[in-house]
Protein backbone atom coordinates (compact mmCIF):
# COMPACT_ATOMS: atom_id res chain seq x y z
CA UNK A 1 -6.68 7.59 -1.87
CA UNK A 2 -7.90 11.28 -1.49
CA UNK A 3 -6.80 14.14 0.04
CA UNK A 4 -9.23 14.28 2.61
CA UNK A 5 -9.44 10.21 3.94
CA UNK A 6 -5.58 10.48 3.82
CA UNK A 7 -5.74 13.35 6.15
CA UNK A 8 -8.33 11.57 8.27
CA UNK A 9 -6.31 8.06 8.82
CA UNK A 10 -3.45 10.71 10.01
CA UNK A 11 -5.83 12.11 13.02
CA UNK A 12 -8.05 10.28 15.83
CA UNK A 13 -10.78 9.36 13.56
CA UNK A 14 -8.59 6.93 11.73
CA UNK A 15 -9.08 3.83 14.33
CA UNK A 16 -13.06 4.29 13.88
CA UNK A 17 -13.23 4.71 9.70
CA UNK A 18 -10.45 1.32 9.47
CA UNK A 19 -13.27 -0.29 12.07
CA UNK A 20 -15.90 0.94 9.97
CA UNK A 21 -14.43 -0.28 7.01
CA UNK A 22 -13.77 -3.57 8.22
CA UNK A 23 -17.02 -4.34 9.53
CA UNK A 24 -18.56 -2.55 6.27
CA UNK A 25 -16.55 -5.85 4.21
CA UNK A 26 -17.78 -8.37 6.36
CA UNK A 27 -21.40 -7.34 5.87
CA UNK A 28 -21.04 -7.21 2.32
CA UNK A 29 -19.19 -10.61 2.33
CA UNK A 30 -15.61 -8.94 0.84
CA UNK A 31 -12.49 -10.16 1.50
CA UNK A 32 -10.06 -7.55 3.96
CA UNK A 33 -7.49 -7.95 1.45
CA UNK A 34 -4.88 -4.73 1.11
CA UNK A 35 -6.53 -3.45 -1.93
CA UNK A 36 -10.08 -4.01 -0.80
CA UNK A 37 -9.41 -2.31 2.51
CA UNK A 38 -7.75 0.72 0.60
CA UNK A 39 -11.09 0.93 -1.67
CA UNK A 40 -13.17 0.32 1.53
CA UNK A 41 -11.77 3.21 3.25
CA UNK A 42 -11.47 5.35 0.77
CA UNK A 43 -15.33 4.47 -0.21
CA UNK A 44 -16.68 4.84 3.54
CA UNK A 45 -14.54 8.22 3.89
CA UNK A 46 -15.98 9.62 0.84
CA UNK A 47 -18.87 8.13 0.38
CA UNK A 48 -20.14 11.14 -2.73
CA UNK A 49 -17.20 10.73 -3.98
CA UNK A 50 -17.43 8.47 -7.33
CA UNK A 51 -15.59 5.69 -5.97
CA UNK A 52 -18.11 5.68 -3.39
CA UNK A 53 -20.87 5.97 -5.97
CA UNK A 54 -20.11 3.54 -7.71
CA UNK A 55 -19.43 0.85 -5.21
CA UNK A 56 -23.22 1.90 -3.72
CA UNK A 57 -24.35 1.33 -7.74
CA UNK A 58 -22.93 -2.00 -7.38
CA UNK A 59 -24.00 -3.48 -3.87
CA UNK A 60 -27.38 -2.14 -4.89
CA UNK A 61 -27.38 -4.38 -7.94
CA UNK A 62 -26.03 -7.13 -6.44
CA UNK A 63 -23.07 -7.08 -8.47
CA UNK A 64 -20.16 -9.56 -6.72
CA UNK A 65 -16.70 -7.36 -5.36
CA UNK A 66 -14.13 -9.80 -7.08
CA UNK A 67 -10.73 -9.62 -7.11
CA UNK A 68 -10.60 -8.70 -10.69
CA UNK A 69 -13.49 -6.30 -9.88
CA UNK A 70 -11.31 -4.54 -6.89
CA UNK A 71 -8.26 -4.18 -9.23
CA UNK A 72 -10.68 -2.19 -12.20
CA UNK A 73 -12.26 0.09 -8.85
CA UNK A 74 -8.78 0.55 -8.60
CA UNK A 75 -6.79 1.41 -11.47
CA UNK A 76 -10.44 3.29 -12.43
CA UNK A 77 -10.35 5.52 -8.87
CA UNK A 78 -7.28 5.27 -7.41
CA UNK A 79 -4.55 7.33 -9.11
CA UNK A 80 -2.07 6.40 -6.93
CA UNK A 81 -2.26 2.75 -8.10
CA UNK A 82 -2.51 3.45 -11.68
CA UNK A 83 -0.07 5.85 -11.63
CA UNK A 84 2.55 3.04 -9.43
CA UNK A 85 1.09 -0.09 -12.43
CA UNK A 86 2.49 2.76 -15.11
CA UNK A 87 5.58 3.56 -13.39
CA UNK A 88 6.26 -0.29 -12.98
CA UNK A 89 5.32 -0.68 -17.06
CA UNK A 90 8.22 1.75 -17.88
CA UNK A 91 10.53 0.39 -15.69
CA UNK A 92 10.10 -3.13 -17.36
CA UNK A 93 10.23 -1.15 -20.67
CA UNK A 94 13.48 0.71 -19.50
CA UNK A 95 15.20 -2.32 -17.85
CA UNK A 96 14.51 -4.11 -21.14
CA UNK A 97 16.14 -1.02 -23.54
CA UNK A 98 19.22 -0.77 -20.91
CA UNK A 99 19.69 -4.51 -20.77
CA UNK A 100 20.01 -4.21 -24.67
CA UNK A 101 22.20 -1.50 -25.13
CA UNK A 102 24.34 -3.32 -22.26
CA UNK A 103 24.62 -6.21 -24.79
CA UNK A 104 25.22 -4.21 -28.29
CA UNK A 105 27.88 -2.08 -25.94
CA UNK A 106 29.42 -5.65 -25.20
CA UNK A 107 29.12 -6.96 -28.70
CA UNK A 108 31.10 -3.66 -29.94
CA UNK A 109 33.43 -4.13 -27.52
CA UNK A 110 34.78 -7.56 -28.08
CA UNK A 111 34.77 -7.00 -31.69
CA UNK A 112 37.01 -3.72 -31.20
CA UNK A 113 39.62 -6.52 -29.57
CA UNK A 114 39.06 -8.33 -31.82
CA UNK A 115 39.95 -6.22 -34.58
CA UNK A 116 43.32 -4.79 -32.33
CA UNK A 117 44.07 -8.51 -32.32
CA UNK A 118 43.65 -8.58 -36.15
CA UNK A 119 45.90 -5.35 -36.62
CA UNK A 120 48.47 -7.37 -34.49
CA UNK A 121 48.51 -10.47 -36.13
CA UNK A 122 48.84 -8.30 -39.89
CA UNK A 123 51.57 -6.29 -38.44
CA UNK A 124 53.34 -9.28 -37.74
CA UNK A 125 52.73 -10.54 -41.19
CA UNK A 126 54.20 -7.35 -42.79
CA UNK A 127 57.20 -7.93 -41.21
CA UNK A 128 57.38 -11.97 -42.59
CA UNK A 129 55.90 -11.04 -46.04
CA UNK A 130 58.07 -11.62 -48.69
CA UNK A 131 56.24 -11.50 -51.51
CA UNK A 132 53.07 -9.46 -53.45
CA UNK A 133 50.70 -12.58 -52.92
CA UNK A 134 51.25 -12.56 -49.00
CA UNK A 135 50.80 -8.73 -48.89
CA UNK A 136 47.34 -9.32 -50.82
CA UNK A 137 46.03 -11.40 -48.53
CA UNK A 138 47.49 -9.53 -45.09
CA UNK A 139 45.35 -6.55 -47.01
CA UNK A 140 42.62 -8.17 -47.80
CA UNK A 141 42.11 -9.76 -44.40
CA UNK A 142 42.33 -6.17 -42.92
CA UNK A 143 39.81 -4.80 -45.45
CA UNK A 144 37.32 -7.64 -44.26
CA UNK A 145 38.13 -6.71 -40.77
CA UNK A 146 37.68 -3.06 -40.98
CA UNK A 147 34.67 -3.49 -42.32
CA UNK A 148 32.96 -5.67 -40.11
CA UNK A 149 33.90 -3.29 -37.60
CA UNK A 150 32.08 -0.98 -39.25
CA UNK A 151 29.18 -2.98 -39.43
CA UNK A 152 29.15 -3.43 -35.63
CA UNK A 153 29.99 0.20 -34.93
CA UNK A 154 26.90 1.08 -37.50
CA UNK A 155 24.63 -1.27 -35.45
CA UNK A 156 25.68 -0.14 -32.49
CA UNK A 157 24.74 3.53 -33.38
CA UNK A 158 21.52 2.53 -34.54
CA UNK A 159 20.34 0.48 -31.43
CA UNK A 160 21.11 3.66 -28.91
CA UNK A 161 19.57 5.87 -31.55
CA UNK A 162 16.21 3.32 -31.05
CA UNK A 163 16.96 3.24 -27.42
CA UNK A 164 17.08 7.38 -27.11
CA UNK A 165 14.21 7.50 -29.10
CA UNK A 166 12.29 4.25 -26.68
CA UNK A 167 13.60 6.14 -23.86
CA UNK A 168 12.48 9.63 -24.63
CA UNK A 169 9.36 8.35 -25.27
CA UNK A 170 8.92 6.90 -21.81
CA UNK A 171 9.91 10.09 -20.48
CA UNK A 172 7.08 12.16 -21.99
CA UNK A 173 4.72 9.19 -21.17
CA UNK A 174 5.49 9.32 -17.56
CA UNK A 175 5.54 12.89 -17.73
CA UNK A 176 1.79 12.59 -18.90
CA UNK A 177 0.95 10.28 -16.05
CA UNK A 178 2.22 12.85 -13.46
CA UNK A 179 0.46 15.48 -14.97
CA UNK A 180 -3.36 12.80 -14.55
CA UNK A 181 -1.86 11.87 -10.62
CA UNK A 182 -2.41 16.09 -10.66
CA UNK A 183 -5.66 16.54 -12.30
CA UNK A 184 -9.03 16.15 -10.81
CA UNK A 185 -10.82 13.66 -13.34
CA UNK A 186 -14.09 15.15 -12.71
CA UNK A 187 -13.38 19.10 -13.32
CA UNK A 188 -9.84 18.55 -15.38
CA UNK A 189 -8.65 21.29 -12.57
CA UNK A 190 -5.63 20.84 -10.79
CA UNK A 191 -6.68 18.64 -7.60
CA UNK A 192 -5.74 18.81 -4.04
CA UNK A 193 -2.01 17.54 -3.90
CA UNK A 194 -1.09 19.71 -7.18
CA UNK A 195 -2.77 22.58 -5.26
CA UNK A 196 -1.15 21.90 -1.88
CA UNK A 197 2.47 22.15 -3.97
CA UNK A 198 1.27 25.00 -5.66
CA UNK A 199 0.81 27.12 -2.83
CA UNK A 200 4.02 25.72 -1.01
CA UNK A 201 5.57 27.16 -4.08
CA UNK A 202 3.66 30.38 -4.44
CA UNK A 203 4.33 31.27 -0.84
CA UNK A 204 7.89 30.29 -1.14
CA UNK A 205 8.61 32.44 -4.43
CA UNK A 206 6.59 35.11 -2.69
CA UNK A 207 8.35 35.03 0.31
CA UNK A 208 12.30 35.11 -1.77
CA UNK A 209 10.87 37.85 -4.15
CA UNK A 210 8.90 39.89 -1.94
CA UNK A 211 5.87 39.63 -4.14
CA UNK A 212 2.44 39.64 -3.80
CA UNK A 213 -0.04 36.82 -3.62
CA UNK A 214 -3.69 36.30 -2.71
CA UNK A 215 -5.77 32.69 -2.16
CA UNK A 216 -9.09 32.59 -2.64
CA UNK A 217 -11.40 29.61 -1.80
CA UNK A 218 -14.94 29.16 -3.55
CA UNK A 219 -18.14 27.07 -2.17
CA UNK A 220 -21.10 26.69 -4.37
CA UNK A 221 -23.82 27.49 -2.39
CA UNK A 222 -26.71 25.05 -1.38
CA UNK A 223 -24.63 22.15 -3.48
CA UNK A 224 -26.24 19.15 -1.57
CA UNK A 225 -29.86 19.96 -2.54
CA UNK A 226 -28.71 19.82 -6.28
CA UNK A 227 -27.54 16.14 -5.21
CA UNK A 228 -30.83 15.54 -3.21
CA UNK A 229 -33.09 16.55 -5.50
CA UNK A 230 -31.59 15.85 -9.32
CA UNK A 231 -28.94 12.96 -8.50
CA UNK A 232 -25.26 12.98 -8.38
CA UNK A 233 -25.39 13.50 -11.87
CA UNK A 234 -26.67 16.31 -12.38
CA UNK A 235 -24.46 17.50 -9.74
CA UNK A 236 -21.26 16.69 -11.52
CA UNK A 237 -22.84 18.63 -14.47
CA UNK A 238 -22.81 21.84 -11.70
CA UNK A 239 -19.37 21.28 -10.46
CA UNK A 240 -17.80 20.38 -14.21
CA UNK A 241 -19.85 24.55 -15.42
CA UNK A 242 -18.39 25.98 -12.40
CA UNK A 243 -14.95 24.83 -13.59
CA UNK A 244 -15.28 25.45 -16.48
CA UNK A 245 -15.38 29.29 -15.30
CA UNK A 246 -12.81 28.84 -12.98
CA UNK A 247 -10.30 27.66 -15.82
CA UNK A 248 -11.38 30.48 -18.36
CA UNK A 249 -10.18 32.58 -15.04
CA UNK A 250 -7.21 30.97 -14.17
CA UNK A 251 -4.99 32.17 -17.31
CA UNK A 252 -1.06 31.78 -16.42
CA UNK A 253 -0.09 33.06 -13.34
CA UNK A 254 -3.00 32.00 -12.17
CA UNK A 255 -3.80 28.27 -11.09
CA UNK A 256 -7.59 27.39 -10.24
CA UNK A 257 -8.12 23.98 -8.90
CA UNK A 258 -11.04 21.30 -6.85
CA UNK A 259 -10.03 21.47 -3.40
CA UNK A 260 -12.46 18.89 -2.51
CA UNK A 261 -16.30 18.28 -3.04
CA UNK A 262 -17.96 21.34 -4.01
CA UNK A 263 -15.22 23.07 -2.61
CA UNK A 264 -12.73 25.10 -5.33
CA UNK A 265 -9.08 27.59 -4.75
CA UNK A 266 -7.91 29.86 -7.14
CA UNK A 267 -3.95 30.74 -5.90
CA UNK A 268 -2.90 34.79 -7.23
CA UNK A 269 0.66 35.67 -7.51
CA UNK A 270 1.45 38.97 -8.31
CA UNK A 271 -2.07 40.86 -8.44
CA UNK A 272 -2.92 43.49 -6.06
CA UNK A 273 -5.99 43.14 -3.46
CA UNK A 274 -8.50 44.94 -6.02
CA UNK A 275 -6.91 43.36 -8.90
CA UNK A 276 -8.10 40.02 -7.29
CA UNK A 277 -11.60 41.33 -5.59
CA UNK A 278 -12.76 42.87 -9.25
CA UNK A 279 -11.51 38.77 -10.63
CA UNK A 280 -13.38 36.97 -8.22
CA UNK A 281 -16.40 39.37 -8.66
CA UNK A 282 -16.41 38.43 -12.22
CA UNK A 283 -16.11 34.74 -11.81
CA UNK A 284 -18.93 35.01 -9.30
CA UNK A 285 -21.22 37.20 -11.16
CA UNK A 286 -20.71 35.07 -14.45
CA UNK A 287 -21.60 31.61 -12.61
CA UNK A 288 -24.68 32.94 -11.57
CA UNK A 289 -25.24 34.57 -14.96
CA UNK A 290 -26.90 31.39 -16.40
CA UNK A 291 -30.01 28.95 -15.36
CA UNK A 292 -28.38 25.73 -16.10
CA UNK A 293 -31.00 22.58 -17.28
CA UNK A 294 -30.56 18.97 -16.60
CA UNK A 295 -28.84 17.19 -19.42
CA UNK A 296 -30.98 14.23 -19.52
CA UNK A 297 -33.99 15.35 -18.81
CA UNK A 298 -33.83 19.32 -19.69
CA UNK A 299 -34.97 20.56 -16.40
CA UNK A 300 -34.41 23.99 -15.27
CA UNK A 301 -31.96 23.77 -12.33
CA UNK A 302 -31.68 27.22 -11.88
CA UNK A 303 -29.10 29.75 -10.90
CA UNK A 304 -25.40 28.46 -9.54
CA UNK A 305 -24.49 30.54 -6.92
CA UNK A 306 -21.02 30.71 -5.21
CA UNK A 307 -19.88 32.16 -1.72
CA UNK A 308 -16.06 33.23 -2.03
CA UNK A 309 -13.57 34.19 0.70
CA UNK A 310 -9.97 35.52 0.11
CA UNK A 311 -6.75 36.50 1.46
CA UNK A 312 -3.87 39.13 0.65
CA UNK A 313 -0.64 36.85 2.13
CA UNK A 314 1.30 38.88 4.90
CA UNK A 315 4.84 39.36 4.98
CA UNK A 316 6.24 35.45 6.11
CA UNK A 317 2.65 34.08 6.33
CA UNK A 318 2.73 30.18 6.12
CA UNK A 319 0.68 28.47 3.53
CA UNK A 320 -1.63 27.31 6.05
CA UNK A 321 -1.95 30.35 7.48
CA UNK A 322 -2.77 32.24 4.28
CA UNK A 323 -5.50 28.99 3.92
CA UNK A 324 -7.24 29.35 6.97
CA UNK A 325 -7.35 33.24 6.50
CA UNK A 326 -9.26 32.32 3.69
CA UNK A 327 -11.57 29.96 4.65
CA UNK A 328 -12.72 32.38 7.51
CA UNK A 329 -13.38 34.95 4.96
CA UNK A 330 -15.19 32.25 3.02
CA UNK A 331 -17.58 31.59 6.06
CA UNK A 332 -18.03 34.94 6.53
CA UNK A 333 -19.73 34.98 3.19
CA UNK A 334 -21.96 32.29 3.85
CA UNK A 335 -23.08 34.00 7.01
CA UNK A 336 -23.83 36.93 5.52
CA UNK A 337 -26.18 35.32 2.52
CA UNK A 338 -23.93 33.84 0.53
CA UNK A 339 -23.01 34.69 -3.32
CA UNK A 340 -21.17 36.91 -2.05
CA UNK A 341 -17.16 37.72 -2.08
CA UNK A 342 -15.43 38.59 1.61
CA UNK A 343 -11.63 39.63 2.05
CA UNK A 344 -9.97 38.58 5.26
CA UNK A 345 -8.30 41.69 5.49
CA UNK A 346 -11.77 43.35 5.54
CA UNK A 347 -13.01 41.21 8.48
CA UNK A 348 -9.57 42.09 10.15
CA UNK A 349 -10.53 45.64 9.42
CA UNK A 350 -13.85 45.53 11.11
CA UNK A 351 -12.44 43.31 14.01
């Protein structure tokens, strides 16, 4: 579920998008099951959202919402769920690799008493042996023993070698899941819950080293007549080139990422207040550097334009406060013309 419907079933909305949702099932003759409700609400509070999209493509063709069909929407839209399926995978995986080095551990073990057994019983022999023929065999029943010990010991060692290996493997795979629960599929930019940490972590390192750091939040200007008049298409081809900027920005320190429909934040630790302005004039003079066509049908679109607002952080500012400082100076470009770049600290200034 996104960001943004999350944040709405936490507030007094919630009761009205669950009805919504609901009643939105029954008309469409789908099941309030868990998942379909999740979908539902998730579909109803972000309806240009591709989720949304694509349940619209299918009601409109008639298509029927089966079970099999909600768990595809799912694993397909909800990263939560795929990311949960993949966790339960490697646990499976895991509990299988443990559950086998808990045997070959076991196996080892009772042949190691069996072996002391064998040492005791030869020891005993010695002492009875009174003759080159019983010595023989007392040392040739050791030699067997020894080395079927070794044998065990050897197999052992290579089934928690395979196991490391199994289990190292999980490890990066799981790693690479996180990373995909982080990463808006659309723009391959971080996406909102990697950008909320982010700036919890920016402000915090700030805050312990005394550094500076800047937010800035972009809005590409007049975004829903690209949608009205060429398609959501063609509007995912405007959002995927301004990200595309963005990331050729956002070089380590720097983390650029989709804060929600049109919406982008770019966090800067470290850079001084004209260090950032002179980046975010760049990004802003670049994106409206090109006319972009439409893919399919090579139509001139026209220029991109983006509005951009910013912050400096102040000495113990809160994330959120550092956010909404931003987002003022964002609207404060739009109502001055937009495509254009406004600090906070300026409007303080003036104020």
């Amino acid at each position: 579920m996104s960001e943004a419907v999350e944040a709405t079933l936490r507030g007094p909305e919630a009761y009205s998008l669950a009805r919504r949702a609901v009643q939105a099932m029954e008309a469409a003759s789908v099941w309030p099951t868990p998942l379909n409700f999740e979908l539902w609400l998730q579909y109803l509070g972000d309806p240009e959202g591709a989720l949304g999209r694509e349940i619209e493509r299918m009601m409109a063709a008639g298509e029927p919402f089966t079970e099999a069909t909600a768990e595809m929407l799912a694993a397909e839209y909800l990263p939560r769920a795929r990311l949960t399926e993949e966790i339960r995978d490697a646990g499976r995986v895991l509990d299988r690799e443990l559950s086998s080095v808990s045997e070959a551990i076991s196996r080892a073990h009772q042949a190691q008493s069996d072996y002391g057994r064998t040492l005791e019983g030869a020891a005993g022999s010695l002492e009875a042996a009174d003759g080159a023929p019983q010595l023989q065999a007392i040392v040739s029943g050791l030699s067997d023993a020894t080395h079927k010990i070794k044998q065990d010991n050897d197999a052992l060692e290579k089934k928690l070698e395979l196991s490391t290996r199994e289990i190292a493997r999980l490890s990066e795979h799981l790693e690479q899941v996180r990373r995909d629960s982080m990463t808006d599929a659309l723009t391959n930019l971080a996406n909102r819950k990697a950008f909320d940490e982010e700036l919890d972590n920016a402000c915090e390192a700030a805050l312990a080293k005394g550094a500076r750091l800047s937010l800035a939040v972009l809005d590409i200007d007049h975004f829903k007549r690209f949608n009205d008049t060429w398609g959501h298409q063609t509007g995912d081809q405007v959002l995927r080139y301004v990200a595309s900027v963005l990331a050729k920005a956002a070089k380590a320190p720097r983390i650029a990422a989709r804060y929600g429909g049109e919406e982008f934040a770019m966090i800067f630790p470290l850079e001084s207040l004209p260090e950032v302005e002179a980046a975010l004039e760049s990004i802003r003079k670049e994106i409206g550097s090109r006319a972009l066509r439409r893919r399919s049908t090579n139509d001139d679109l026209g220029a991109v334009t983006v509005s951009i607002g910013f912050a400096h952080r102040r000495g113990g500012e809160s994330a959120a406060s550092l956010l909404g400082r931003a987002d003022a100076a964002l609207y404060a470009s739009k109502r001055s013309g937009r495509n254009r770049v406004t600090c906070a600290e300026w409007l303080d200034d003036a104020a």
